[in-house]
PDB file of N, CA and C in Angstrom:
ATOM      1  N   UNK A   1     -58.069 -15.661  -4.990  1.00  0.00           N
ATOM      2  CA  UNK A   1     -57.554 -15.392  -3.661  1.00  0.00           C
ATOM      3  C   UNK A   1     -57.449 -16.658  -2.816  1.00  0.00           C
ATOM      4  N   UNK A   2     -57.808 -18.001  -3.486  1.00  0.00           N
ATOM      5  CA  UNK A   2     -57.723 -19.050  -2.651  1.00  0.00           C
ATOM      6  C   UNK A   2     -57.115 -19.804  -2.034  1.00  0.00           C
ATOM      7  N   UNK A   3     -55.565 -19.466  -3.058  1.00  0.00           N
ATOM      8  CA  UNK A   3     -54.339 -19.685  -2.622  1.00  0.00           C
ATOM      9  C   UNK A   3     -54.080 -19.075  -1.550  1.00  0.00           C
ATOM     10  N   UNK A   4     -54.538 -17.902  -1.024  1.00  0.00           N
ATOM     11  CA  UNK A   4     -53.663 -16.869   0.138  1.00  0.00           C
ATOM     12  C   UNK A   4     -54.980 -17.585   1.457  1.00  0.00           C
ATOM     13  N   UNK A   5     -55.997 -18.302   1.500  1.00  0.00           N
ATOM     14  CA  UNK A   5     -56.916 -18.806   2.153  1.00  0.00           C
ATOM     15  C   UNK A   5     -57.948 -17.499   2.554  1.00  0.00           C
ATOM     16  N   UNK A   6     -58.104 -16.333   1.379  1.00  0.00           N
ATOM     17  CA  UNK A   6     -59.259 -15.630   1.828  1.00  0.00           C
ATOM     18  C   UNK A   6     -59.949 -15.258   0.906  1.00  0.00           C
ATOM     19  N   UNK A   7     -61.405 -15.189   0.663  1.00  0.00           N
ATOM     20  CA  UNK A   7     -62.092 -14.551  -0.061  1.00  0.00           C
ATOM     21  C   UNK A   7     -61.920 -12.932  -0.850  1.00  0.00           C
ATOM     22  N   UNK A   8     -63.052 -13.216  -1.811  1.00  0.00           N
ATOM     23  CA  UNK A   8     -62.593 -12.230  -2.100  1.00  0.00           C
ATOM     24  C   UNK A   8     -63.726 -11.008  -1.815  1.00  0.00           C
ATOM     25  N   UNK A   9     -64.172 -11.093  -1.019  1.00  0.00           N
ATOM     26  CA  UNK A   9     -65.007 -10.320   0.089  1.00  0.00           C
ATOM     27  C   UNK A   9     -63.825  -9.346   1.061  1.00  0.00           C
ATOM     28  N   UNK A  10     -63.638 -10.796   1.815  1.00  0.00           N
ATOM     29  CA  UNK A  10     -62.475 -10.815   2.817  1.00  0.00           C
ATOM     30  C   UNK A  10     -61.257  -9.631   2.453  1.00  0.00           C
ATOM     31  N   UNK A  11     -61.036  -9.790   0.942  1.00  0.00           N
ATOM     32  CA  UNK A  11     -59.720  -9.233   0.758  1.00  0.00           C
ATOM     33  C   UNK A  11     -60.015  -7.804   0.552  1.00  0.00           C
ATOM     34  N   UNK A  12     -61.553  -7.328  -0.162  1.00  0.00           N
ATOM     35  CA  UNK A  12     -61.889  -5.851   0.021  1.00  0.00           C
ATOM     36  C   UNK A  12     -61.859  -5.364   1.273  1.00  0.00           C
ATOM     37  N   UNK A  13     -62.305  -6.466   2.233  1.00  0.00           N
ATOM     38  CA  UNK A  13     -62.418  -5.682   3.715  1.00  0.00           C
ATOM     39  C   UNK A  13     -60.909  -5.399   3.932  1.00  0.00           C
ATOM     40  N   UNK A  14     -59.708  -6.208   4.217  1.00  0.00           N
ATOM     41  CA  UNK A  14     -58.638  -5.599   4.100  1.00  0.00           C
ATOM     42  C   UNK A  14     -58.269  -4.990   3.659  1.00  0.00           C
ATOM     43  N   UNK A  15     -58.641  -4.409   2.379  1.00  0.00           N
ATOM     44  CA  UNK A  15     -58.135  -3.184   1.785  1.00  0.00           C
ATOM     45  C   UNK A  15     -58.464  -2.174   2.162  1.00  0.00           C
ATOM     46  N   UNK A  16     -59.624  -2.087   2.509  1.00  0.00           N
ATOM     47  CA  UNK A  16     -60.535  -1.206   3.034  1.00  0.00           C
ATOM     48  C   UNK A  16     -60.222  -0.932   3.973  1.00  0.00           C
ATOM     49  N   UNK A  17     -59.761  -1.802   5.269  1.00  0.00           N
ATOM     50  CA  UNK A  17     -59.150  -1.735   6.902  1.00  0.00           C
ATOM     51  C   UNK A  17     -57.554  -1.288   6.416  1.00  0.00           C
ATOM     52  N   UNK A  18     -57.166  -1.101   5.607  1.00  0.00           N
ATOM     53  CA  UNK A  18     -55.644  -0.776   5.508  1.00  0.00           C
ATOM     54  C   UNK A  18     -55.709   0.762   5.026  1.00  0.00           C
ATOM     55  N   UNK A  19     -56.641   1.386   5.016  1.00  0.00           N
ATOM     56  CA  UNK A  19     -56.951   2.779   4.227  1.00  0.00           C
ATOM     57  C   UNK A  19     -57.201   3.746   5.468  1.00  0.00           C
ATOM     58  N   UNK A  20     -57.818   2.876   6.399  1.00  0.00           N
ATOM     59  CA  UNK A  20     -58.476   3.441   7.410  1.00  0.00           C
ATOM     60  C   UNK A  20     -57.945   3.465   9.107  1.00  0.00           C
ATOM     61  N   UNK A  21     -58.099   3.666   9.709  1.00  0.00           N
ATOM     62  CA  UNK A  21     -57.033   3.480  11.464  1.00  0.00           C
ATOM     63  C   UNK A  21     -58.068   2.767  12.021  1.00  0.00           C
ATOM     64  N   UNK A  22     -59.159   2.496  11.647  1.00  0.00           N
ATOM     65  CA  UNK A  22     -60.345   1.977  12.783  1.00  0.00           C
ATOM     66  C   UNK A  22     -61.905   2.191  12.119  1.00  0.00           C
ATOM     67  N   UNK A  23     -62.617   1.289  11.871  1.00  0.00           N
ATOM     68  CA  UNK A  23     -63.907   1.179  10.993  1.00  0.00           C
ATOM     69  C   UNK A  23     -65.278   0.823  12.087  1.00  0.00           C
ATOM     70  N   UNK A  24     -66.435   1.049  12.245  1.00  0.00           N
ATOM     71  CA  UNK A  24     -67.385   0.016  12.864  1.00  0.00           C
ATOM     72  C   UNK A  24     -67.781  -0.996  11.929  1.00  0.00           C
ATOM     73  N   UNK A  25     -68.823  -1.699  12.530  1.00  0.00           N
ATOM     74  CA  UNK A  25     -69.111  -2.530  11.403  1.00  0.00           C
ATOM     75  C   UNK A  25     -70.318  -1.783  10.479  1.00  0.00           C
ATOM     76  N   UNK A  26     -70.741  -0.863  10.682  1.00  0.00           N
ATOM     77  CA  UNK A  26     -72.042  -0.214   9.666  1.00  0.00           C
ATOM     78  C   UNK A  26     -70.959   0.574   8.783  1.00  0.00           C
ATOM     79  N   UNK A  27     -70.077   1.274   9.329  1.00  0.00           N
ATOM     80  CA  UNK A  27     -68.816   2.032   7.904  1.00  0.00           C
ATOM     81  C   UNK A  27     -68.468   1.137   7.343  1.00  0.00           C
ATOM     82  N   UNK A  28     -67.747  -0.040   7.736  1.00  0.00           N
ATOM     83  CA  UNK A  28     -67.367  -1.678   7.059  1.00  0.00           C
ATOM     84  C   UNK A  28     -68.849  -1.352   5.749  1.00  0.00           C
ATOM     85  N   UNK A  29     -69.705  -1.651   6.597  1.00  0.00           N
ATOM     86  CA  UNK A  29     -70.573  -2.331   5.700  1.00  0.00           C
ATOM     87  C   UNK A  29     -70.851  -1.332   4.481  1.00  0.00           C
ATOM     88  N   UNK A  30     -71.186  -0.286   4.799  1.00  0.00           N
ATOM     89  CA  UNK A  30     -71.223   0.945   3.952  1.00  0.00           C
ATOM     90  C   UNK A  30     -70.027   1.013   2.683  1.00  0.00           C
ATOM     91  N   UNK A  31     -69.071   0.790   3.507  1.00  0.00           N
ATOM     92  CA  UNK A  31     -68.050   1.467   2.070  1.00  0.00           C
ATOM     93  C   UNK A  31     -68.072   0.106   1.203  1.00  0.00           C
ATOM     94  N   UNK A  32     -68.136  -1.635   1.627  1.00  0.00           N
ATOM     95  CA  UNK A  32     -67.667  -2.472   1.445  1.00  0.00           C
ATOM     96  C   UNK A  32     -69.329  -2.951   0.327  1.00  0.00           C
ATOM     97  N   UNK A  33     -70.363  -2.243   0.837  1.00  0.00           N
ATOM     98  CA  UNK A  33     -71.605  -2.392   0.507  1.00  0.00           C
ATOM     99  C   UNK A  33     -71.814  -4.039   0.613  1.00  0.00           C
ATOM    100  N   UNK A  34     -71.674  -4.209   1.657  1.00  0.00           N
ATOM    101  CA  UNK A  34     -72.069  -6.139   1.768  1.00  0.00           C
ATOM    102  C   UNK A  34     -73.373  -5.390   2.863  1.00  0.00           C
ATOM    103  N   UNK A  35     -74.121  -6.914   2.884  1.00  0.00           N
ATOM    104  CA  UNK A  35     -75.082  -7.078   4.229  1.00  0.00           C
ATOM    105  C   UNK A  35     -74.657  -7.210   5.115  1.00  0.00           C
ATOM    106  N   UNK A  36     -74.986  -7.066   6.068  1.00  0.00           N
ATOM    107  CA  UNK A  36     -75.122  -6.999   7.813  1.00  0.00           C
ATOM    108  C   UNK A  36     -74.454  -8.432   7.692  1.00  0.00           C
ATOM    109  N   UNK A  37     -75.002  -9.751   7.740  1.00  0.00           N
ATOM    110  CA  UNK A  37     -74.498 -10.956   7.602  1.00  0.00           C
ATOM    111  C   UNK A  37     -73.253 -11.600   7.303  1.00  0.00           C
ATOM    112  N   UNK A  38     -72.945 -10.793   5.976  1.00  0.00           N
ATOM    113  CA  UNK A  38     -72.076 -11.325   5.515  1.00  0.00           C
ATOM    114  C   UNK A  38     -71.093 -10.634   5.776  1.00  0.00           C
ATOM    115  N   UNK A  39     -71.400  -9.550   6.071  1.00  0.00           N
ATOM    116  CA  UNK A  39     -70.272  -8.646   6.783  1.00  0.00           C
ATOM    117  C   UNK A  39     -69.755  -9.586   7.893  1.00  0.00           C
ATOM    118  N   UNK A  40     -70.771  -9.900   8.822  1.00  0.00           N
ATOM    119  CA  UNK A  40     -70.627 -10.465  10.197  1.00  0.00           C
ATOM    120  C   UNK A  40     -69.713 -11.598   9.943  1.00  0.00           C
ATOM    121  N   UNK A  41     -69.913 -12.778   8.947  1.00  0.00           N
ATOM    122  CA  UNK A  41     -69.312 -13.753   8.741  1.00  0.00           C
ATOM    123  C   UNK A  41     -68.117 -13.478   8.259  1.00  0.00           C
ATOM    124  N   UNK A  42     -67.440 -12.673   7.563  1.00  0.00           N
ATOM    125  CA  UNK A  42     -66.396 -12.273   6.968  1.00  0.00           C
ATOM    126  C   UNK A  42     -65.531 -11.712   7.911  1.00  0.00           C
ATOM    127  N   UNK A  43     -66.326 -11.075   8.852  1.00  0.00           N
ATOM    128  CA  UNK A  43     -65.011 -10.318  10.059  1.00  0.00           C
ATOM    129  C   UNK A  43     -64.286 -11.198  10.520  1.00  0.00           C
ATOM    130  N   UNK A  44     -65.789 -12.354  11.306  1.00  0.00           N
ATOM    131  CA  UNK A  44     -65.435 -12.985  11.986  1.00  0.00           C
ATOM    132  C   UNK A  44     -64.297 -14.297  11.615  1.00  0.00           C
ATOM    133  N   UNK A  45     -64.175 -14.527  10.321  1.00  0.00           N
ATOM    134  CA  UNK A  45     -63.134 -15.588   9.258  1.00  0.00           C
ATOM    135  C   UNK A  45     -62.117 -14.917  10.043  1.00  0.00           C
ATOM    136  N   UNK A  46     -62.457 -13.169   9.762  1.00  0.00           N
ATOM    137  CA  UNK A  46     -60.672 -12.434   9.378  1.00  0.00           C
ATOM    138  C   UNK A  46     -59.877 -11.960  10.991  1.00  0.00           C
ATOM    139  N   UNK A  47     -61.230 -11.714  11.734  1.00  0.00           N
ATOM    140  CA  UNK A  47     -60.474 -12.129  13.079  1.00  0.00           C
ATOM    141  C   UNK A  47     -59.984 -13.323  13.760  1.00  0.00           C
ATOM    142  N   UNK A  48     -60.526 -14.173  13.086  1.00  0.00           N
ATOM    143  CA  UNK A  48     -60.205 -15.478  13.801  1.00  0.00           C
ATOM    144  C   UNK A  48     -58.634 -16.216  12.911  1.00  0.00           C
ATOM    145  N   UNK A  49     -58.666 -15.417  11.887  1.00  0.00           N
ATOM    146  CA  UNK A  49     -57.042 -15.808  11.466  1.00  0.00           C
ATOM    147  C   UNK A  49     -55.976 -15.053  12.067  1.00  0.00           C
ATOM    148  N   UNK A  50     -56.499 -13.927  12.477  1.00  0.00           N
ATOM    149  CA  UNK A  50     -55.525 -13.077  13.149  1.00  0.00           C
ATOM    150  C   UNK A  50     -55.356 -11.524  12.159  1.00  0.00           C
ATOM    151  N   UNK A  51     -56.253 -11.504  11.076  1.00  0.00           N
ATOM    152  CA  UNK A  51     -55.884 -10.151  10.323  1.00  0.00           C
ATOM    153  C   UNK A  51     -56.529  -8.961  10.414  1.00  0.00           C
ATOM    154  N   UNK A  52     -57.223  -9.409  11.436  1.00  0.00           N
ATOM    155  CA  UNK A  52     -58.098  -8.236  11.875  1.00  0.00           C
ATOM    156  C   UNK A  52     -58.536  -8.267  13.229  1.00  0.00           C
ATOM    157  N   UNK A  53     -58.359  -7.168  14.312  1.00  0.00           N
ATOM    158  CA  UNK A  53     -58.761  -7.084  14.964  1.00  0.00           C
ATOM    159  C   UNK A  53     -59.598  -6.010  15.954  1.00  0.00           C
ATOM    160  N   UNK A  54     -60.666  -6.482  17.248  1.00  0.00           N
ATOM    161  CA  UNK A  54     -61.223  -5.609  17.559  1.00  0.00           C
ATOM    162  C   UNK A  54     -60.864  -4.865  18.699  1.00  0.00           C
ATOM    163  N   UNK A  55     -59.710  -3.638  18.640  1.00  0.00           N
ATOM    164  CA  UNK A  55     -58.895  -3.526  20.126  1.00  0.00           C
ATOM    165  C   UNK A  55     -60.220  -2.329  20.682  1.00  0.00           C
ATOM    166  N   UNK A  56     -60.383  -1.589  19.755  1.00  0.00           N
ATOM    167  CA  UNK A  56     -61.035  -0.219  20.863  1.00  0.00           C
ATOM    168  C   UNK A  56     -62.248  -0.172  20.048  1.00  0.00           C
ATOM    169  N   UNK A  57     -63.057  -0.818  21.308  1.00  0.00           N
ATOM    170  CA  UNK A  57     -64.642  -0.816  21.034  1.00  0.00           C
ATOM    171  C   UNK A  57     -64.984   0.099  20.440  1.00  0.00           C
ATOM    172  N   UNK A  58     -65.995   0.420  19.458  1.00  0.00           N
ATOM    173  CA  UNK A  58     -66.818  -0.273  18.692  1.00  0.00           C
ATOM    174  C   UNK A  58     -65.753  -1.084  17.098  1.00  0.00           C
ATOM    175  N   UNK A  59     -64.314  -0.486  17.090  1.00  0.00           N
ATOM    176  CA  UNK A  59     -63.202  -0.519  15.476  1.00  0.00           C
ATOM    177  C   UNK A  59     -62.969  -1.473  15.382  1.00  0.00           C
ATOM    178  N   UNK A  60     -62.641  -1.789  14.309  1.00  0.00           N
ATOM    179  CA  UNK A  60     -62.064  -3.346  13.807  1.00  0.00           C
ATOM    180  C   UNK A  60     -60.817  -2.582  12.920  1.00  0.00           C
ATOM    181  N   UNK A  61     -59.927  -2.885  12.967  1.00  0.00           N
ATOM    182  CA  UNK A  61     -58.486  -2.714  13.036  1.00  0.00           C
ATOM    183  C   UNK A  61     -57.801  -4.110  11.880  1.00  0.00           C
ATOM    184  N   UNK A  62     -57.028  -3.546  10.772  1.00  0.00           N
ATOM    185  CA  UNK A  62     -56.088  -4.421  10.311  1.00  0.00           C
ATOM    186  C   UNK A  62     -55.268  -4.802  11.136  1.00  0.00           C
ATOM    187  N   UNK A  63     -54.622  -6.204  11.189  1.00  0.00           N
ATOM    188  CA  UNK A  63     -53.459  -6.346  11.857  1.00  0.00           C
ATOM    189  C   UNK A  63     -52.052  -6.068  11.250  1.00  0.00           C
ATOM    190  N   UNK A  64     -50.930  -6.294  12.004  1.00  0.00           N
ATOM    191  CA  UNK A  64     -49.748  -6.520  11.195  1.00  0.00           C
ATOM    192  C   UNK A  64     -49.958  -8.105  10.340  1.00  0.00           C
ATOM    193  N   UNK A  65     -50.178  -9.006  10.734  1.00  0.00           N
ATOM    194  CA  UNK A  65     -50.413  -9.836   9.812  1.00  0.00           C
ATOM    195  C   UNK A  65     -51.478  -9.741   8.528  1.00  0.00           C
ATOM    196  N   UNK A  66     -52.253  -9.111   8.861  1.00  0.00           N
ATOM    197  CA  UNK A  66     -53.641  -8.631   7.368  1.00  0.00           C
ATOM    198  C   UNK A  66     -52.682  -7.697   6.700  1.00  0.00           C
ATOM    199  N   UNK A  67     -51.423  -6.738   7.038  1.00  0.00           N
ATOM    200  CA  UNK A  67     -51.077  -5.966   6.300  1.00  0.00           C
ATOM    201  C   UNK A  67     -49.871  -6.910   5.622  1.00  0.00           C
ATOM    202  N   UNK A  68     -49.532  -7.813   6.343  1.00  0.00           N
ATOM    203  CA  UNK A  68     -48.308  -8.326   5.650  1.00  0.00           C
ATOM    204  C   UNK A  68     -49.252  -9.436   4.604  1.00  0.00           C
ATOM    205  N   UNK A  69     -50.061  -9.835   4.637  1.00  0.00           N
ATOM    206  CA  UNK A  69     -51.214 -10.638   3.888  1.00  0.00           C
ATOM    207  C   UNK A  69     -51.507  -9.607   2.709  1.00  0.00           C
ATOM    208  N   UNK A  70     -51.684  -8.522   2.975  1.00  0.00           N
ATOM    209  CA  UNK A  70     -52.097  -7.740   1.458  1.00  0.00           C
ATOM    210  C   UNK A  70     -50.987  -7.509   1.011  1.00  0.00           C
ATOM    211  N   UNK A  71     -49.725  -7.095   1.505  1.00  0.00           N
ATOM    212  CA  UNK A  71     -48.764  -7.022   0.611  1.00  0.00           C
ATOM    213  C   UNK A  71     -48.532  -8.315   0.263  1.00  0.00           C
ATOM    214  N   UNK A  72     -48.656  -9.173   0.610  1.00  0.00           N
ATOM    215  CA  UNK A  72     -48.420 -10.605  -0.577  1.00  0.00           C
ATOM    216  C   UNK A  72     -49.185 -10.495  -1.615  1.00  0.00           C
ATOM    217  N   UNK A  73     -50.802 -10.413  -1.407  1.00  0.00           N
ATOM    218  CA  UNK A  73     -51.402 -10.405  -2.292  1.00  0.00           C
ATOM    219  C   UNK A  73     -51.494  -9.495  -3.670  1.00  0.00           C
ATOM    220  N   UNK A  74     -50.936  -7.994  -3.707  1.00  0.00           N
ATOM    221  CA  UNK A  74     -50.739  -6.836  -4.279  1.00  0.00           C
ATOM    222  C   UNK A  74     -50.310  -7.557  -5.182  1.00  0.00           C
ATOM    223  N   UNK A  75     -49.599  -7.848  -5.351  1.00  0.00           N
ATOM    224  CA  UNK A  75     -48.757  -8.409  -6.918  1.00  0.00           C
ATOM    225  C   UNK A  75     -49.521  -9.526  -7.645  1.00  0.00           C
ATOM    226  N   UNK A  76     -50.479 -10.110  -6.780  1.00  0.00           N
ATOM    227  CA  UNK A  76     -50.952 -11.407  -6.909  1.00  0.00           C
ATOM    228  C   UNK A  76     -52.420 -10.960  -8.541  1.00  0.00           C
ATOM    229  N   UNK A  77     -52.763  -9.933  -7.414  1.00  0.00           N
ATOM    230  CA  UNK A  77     -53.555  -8.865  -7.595  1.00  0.00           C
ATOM    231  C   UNK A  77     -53.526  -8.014  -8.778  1.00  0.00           C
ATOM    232  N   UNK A  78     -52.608  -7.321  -8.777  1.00  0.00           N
ATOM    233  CA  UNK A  78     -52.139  -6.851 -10.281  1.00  0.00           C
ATOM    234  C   UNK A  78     -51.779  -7.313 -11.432  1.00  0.00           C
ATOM    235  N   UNK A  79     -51.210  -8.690 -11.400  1.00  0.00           N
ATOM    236  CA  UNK A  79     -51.119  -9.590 -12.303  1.00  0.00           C
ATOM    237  C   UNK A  79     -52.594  -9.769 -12.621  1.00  0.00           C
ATOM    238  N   UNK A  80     -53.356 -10.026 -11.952  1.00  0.00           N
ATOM    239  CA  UNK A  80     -54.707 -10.989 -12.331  1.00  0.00           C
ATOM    240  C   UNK A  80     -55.422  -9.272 -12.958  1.00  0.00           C
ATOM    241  N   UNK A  81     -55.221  -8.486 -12.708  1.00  0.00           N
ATOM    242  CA  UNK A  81     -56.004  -7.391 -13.409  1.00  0.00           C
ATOM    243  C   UNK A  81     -55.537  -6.845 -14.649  1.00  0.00           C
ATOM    244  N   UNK A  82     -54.181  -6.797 -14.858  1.00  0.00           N
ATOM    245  CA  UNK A  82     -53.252  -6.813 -16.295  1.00  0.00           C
ATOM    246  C   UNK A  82     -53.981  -8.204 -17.521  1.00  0.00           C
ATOM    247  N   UNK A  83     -54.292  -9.277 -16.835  1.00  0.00           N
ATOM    248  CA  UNK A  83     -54.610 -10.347 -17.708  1.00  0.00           C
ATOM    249  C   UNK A  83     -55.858 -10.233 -18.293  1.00  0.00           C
ATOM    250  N   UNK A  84     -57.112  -9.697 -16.885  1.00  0.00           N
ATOM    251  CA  UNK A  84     -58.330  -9.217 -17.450  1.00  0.00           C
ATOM    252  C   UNK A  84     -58.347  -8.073 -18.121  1.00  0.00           C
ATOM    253  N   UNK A  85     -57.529  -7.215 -18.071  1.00  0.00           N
ATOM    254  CA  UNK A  85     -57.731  -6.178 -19.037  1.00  0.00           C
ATOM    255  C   UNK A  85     -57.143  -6.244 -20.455  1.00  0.00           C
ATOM    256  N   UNK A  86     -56.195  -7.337 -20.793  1.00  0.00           N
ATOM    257  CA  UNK A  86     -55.882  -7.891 -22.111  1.00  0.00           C
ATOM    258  C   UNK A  86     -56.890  -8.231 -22.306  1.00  0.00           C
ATOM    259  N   UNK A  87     -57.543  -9.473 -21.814  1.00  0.00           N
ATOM    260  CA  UNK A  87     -58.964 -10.058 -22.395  1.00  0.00           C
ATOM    261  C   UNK A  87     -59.797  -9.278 -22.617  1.00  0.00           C
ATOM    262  N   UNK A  88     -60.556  -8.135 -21.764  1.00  0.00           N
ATOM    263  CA  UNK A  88     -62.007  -7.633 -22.142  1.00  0.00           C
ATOM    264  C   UNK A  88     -61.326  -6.428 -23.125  1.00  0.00           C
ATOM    265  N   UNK A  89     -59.918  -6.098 -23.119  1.00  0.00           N
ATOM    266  CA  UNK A  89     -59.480  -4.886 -24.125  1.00  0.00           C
ATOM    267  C   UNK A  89     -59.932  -3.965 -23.085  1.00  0.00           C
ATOM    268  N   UNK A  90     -59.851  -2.723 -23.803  1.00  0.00           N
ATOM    269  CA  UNK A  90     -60.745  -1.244 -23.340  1.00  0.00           C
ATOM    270  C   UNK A  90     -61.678  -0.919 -23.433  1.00  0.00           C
ATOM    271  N   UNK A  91     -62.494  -1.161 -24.466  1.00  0.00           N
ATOM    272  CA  UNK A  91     -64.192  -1.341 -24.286  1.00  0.00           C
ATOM    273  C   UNK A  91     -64.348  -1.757 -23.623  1.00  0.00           C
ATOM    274  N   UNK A  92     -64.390  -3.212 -23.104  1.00  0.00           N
ATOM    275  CA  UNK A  92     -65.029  -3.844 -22.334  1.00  0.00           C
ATOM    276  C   UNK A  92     -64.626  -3.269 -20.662  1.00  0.00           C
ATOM    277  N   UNK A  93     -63.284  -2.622 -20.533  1.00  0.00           N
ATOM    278  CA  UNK A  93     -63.144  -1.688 -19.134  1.00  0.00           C
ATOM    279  C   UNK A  93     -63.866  -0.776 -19.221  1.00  0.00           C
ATOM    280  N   UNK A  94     -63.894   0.155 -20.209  1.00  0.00           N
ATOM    281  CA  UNK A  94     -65.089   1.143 -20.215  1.00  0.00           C
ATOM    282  C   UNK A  94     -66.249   0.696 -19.922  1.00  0.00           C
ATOM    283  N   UNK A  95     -67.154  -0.618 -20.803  1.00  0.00           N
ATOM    284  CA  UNK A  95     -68.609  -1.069 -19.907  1.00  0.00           C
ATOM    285  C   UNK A  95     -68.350  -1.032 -18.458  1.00  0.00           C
ATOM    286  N   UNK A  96     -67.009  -1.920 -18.410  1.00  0.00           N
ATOM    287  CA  UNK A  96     -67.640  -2.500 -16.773  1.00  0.00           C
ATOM    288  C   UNK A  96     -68.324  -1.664 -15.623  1.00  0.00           C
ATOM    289  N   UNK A  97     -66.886  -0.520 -15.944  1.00  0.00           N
ATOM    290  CA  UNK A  97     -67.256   1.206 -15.300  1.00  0.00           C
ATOM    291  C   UNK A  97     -68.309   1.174 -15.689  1.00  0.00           C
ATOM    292  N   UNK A  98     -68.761   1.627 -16.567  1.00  0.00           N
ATOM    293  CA  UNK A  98     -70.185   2.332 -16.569  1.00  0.00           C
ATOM    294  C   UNK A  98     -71.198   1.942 -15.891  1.00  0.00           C
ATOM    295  N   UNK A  99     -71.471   0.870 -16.142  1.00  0.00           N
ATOM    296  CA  UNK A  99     -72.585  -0.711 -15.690  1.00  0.00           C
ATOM    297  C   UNK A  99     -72.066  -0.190 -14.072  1.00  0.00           C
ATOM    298  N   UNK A 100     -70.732  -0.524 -13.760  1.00  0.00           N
ATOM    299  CA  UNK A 100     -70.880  -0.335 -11.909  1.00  0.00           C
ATOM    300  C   UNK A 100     -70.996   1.128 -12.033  1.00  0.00           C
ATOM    301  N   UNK A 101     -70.552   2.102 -12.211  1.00  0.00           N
ATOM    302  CA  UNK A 101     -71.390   3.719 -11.641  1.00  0.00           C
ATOM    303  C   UNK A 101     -73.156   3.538 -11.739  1.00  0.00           C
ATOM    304  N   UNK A 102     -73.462   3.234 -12.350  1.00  0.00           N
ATOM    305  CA  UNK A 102     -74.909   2.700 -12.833  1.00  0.00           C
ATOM    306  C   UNK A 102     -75.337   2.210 -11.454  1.00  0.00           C
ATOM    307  N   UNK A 103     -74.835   1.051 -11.186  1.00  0.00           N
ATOM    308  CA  UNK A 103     -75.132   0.596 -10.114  1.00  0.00           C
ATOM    309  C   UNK A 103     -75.242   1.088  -8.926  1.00  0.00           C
ATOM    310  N   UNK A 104     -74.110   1.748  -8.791  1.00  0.00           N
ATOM    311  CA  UNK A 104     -73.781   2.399  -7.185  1.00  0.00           C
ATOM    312  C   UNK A 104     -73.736   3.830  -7.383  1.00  0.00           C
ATOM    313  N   UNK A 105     -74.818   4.491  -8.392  1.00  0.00           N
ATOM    314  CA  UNK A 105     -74.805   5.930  -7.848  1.00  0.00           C
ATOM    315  C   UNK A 105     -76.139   6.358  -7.146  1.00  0.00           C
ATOM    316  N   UNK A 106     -75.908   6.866  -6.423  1.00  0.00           N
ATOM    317  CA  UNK A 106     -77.193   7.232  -4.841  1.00  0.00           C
ATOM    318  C   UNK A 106     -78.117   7.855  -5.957  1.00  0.00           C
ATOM    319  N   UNK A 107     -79.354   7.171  -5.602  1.00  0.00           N
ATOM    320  CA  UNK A 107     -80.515   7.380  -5.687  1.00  0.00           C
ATOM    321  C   UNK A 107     -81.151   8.563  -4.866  1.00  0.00           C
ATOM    322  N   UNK A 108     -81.829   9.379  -5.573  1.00  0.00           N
ATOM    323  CA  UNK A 108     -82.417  10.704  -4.608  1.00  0.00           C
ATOM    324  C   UNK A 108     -84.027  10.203  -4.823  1.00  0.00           C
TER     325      UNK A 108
END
């Protein structure tokens, strides 16, 4: 994503802000599962380029520029996931899944 000048933190939060009309930062953090911190540092990158913004207290809002930024990236994006999935084959997509549900299923 270094070419487009954003992380790839950064670029889940846009995806994430493009799904949604308006997020706080604890839903941010929740769906995006980052820390408090890095959440904080990441907004603040993506507001200060202009792709995100905070119009109606408490939301953080995609902009028209973060949306015209992910549609650049989409293709960028799909290419690079077509290439990893030649390499690891289908087994290795099947681990990855598994290993992340593993990871991120709620604990009772």
């Amino acid at each position: 994503m270094s070419p487009f000048g954003v992380t790839n933190s950064q670029v889940s939060l846009l995806f994430i802000l493009s799904m949604h009309e308006g997020l706080t930062q604890k839903q941010l953090a929740d769906i995006a599962q980052l820390e408090k911190s890095s959440l904080h540092r990441n907004l603040k990158n993506l507001v200060g380029s202009g792709y995100v913004k905070k119009t109606r207290f408490p939301l953080f809002e995609i902009t028209f520029e973060g949306k015209k930024l992910i549609n650049n990236i989409v293709p960028e994006w799909d290419k690079a996931m077509v290439e990893i999935k030649n390499i690891i084959g289908n087994e290795g997509e099947l681990s990855i899944t598994e290993v992340h549900q593993k990871l991120t299923a709620k604990r009772v």
